[in-house]
C-alpha atoms as a PDB file:
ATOM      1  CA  UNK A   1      -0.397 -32.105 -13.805  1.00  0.00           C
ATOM      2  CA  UNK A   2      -0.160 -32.107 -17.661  1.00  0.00           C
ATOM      3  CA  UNK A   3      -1.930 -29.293 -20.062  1.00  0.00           C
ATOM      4  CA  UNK A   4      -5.246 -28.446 -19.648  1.00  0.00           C
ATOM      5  CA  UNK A   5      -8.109 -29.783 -21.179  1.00  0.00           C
ATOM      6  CA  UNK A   6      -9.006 -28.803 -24.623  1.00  0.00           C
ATOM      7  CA  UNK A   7     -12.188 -27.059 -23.628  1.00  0.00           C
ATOM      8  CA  UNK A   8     -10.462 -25.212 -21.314  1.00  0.00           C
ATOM      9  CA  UNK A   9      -7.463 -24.214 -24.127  1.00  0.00           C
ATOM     10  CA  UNK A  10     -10.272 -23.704 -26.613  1.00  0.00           C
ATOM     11  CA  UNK A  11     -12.087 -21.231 -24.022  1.00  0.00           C
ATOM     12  CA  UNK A  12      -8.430 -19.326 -23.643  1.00  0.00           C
ATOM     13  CA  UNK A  13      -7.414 -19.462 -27.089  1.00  0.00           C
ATOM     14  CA  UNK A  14      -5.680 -16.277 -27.690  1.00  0.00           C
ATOM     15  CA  UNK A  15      -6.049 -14.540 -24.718  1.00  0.00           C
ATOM     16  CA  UNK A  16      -2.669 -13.401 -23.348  1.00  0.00           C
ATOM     17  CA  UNK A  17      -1.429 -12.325 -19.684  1.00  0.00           C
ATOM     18  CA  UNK A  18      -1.881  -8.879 -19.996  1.00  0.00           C
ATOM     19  CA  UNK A  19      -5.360  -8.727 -21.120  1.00  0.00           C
ATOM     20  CA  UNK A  20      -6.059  -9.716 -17.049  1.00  0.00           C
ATOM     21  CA  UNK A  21      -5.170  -5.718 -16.708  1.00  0.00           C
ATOM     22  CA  UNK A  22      -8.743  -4.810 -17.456  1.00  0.00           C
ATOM     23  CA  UNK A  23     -10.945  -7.072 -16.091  1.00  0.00           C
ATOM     24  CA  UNK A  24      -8.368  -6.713 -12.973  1.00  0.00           C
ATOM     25  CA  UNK A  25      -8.385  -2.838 -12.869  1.00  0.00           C
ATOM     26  CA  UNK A  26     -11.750  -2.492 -10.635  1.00  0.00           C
ATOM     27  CA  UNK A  27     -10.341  -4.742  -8.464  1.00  0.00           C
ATOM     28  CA  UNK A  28      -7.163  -3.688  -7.859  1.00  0.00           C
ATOM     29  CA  UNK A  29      -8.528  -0.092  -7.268  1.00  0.00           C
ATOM     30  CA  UNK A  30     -10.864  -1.353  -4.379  1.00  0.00           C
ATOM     31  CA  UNK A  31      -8.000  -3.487  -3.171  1.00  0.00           C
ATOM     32  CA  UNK A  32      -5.761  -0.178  -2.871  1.00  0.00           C
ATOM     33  CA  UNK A  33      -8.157   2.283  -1.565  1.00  0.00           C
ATOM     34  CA  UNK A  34      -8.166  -0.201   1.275  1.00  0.00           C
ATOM     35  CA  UNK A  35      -4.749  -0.645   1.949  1.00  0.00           C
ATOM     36  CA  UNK A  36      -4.944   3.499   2.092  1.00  0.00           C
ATOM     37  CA  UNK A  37      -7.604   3.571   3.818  1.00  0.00           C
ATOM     38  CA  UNK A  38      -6.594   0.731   6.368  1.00  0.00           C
ATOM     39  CA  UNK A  39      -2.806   3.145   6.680  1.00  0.00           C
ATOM     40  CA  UNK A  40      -4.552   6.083   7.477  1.00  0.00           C
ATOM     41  CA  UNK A  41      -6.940   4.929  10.406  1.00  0.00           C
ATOM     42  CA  UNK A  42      -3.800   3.140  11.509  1.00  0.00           C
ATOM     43  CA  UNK A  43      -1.852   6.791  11.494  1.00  0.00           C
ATOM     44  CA  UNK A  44      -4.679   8.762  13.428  1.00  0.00           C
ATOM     45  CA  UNK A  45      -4.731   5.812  15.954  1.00  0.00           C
ATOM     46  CA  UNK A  46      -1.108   5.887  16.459  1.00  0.00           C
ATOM     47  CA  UNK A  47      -0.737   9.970  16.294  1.00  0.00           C
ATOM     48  CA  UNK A  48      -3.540   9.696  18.730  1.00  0.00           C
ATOM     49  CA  UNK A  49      -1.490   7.694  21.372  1.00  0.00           C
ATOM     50  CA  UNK A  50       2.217   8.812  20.426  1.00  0.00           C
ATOM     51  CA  UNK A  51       4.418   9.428  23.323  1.00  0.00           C
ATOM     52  CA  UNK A  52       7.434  11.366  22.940  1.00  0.00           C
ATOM     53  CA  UNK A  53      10.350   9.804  24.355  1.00  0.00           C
ATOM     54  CA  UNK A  54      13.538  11.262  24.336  1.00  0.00           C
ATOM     55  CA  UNK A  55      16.853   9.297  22.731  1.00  0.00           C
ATOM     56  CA  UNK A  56      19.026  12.019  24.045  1.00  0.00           C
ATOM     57  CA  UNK A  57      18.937  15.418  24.867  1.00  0.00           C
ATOM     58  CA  UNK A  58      18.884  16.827  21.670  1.00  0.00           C
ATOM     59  CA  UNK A  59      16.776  13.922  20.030  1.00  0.00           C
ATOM     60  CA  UNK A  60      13.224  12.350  20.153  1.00  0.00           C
ATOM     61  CA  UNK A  61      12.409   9.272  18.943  1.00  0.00           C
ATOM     62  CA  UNK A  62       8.914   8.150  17.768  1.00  0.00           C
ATOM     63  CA  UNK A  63       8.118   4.821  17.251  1.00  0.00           C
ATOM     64  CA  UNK A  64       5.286   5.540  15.287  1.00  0.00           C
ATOM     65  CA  UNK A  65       7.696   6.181  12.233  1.00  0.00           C
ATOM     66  CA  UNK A  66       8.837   2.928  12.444  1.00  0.00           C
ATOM     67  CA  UNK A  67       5.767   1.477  12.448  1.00  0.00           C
ATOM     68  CA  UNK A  68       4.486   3.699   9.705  1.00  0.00           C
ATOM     69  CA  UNK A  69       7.100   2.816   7.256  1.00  0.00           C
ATOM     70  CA  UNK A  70       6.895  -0.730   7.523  1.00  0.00           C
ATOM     71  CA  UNK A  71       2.970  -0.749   7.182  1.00  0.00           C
ATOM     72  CA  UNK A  72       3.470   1.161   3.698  1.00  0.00           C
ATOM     73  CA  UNK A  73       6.164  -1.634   2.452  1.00  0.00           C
ATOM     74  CA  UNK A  74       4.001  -4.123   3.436  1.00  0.00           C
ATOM     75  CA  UNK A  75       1.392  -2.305   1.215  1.00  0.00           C
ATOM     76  CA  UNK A  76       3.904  -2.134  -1.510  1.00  0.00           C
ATOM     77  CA  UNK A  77       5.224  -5.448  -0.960  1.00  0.00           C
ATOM     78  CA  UNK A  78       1.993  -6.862  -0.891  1.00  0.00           C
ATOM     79  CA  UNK A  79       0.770  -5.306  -4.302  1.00  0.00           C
ATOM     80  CA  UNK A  80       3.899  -6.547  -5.794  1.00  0.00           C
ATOM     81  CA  UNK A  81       3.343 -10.238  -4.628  1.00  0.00           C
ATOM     82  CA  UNK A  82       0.389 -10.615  -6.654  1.00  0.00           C
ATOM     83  CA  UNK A  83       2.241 -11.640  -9.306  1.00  0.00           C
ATOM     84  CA  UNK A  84      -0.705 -10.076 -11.866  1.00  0.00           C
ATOM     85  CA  UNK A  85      -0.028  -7.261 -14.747  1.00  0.00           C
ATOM     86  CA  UNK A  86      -0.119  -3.733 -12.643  1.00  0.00           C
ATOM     87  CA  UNK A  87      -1.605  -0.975 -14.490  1.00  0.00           C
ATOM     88  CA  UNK A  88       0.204   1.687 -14.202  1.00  0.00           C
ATOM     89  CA  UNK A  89      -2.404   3.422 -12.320  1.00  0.00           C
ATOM     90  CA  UNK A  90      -2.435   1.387  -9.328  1.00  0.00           C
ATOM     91  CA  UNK A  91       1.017   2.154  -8.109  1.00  0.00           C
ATOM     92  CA  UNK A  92       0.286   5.703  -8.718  1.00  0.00           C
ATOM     93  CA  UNK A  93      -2.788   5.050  -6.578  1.00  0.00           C
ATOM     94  CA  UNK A  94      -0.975   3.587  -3.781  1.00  0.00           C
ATOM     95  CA  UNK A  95       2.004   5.986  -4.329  1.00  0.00           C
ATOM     96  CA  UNK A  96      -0.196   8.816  -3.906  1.00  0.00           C
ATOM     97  CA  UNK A  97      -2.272   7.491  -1.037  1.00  0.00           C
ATOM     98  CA  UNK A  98       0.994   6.576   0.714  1.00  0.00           C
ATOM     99  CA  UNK A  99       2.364   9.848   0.027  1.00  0.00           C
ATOM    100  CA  UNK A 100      -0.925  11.610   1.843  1.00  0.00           C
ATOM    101  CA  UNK A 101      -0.021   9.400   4.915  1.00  0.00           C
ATOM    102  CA  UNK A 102       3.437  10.216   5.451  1.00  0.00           C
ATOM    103  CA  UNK A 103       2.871  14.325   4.976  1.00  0.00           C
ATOM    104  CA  UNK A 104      -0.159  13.275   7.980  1.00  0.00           C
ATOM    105  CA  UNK A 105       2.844  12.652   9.905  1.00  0.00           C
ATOM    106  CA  UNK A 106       5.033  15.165   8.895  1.00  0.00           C
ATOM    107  CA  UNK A 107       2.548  17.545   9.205  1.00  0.00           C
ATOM    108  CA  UNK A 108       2.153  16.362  12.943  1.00  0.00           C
ATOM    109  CA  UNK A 109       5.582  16.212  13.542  1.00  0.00           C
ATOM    110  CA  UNK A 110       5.869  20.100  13.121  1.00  0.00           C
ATOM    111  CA  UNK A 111       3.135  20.783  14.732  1.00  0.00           C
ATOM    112  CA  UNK A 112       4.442  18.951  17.938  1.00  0.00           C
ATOM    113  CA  UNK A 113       8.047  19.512  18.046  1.00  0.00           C
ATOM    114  CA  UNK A 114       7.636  22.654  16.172  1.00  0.00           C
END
């Protein structure tokens, strides 16, 4: 593909990676509130629906767990896959939002099995 053209190198010219974290940050923000936003309607839907079934007599199961912790490491994974300067305030952002979810499901899991 070769270098790019000068006008494009001249337009560049000493601007490094990381100054993307910036322009990037209002983005990324919006981009995480969704993923939060997108895990919790996903975790009312499913607490909505849940059925207990038992694995034994002294154990339930819910699959909603499952599904719940692979939604936030897709989140996670996702974030990561951008392959763009994270400010340290978006993983705290998503940290924190996934965080909120899974005490929403603790919190209903005491509450139903007690």
């Amino acid at each position: 593909a070769g270098p790019p053209p000068a006008a494009v190198l001249d337009a560049i010219k000493g601007f490094r990676r990381w100054d993307l974290v910036t322009p990037l940050q209002a983005s990324l923000n919006s981009w995480v509130r969704n993923q939060v936003d997108k895990i919790n309607t996903w975790i009312t839907r499913t607490l909505q629906a849940e059925k207990w079934r038992p694995v034994s007599a002294n154990e339930g199961y819910a699959q909603f767990a499952v599904e719940v912790a692979k939604l936030m490491d897709d989140a996670i994974e996702a974030l990561f896959d951008m392959d763009i300067p994270l400010p340290p305030n978006t993983m705290k952002q998503l940290t924190e939002g996934i965080d909120a979810g899974l005490q929403r499901c603790a919190k209903y899991l005491v509450d139903k099995v007690g």
